[in-house]
C-alpha atoms as a PDB file:
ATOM      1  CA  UNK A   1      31.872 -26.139   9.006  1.00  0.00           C
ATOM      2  CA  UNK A   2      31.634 -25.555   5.082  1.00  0.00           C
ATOM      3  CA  UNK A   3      33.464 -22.732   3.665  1.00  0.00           C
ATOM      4  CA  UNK A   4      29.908 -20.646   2.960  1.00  0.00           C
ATOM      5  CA  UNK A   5      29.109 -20.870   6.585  1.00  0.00           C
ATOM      6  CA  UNK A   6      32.654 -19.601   7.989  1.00  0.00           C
ATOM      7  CA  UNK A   7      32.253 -16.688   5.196  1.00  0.00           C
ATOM      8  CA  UNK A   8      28.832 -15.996   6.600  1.00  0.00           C
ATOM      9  CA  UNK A   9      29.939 -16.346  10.649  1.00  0.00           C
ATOM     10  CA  UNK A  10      32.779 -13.832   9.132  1.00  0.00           C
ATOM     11  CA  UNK A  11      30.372 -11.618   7.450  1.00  0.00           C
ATOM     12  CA  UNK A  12      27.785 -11.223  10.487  1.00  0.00           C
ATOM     13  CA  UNK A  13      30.994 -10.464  12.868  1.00  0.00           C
ATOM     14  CA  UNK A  14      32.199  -7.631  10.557  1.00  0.00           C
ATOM     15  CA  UNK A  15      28.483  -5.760  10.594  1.00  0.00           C
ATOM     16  CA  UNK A  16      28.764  -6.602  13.578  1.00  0.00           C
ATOM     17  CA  UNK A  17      31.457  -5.073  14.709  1.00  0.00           C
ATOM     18  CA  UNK A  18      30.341  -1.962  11.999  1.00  0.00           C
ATOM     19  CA  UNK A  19      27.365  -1.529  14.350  1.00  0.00           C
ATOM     20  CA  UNK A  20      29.282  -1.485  17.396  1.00  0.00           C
ATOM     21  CA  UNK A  21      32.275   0.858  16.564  1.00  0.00           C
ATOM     22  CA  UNK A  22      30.753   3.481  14.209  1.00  0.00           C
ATOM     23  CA  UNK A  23      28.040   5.893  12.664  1.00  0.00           C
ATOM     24  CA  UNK A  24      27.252   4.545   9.896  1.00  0.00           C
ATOM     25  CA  UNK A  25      23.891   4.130   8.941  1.00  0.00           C
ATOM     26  CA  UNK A  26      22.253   0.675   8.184  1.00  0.00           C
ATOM     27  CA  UNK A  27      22.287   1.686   4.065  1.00  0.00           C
ATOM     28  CA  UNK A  28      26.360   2.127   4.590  1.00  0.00           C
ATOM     29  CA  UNK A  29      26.873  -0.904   5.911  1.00  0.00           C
ATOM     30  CA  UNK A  30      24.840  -2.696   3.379  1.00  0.00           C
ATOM     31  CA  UNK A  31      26.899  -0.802   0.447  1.00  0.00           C
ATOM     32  CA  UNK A  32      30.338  -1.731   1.663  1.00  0.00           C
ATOM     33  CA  UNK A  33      29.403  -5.650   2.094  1.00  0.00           C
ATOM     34  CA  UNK A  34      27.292  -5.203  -1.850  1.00  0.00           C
ATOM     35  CA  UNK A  35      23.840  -6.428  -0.751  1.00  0.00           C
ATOM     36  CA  UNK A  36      21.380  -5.763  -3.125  1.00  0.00           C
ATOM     37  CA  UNK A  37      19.501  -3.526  -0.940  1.00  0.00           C
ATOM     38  CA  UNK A  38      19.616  -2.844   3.261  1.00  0.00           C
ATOM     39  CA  UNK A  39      16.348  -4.519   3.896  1.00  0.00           C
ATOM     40  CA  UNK A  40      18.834  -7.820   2.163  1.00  0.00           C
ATOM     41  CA  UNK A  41      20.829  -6.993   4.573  1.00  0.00           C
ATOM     42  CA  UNK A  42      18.562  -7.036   7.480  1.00  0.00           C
ATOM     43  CA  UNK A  43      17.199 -10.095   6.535  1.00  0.00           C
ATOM     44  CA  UNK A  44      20.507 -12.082   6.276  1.00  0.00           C
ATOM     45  CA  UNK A  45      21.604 -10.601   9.803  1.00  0.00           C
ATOM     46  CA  UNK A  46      18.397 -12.090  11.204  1.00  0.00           C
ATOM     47  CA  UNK A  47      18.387 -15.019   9.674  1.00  0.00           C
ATOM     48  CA  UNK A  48      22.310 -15.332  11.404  1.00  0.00           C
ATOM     49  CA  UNK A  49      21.732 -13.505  14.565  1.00  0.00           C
ATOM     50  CA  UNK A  50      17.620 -13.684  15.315  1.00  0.00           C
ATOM     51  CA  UNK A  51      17.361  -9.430  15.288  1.00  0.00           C
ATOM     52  CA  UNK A  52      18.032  -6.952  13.185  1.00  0.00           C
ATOM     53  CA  UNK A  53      20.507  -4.542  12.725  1.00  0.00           C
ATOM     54  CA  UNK A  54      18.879  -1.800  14.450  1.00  0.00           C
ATOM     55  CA  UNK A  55      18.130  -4.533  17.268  1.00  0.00           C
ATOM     56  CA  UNK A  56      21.708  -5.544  17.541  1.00  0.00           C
ATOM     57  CA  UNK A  57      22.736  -1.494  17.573  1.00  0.00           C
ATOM     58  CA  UNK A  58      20.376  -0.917  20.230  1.00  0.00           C
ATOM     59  CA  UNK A  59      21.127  -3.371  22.641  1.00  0.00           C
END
């Protein structure tokens, strides 16, 4: 594994986790990791997971 992908598997696990455990909204998240913008975000947790944020919270 290269050192961006254990970063990334890190990353994903903390939102993760972020969706899991609290309240905060989608925007939050995304400001406490410093994407650019949530739909960033959403698109980088897809890309790692294959749904979104609000998918992942839902299930």
């Amino acid at each position: 594994m290269s050192p961006k992908e254990i970063i990334d598997r890190q990353i994903v696990m903390e939102i993760k986790r972020m969706l899991i455990s609290t309240d905060l909204s989608a925007k939050e998240i995304a400001d406490r990791f410093h994407f650019d913008s949530t739909s960033y975000m959403g698109r980088y947790f897809r890309r790692h997971t294959g749904m979104t944020p609000t998918e992942f919270r839902e299930q």
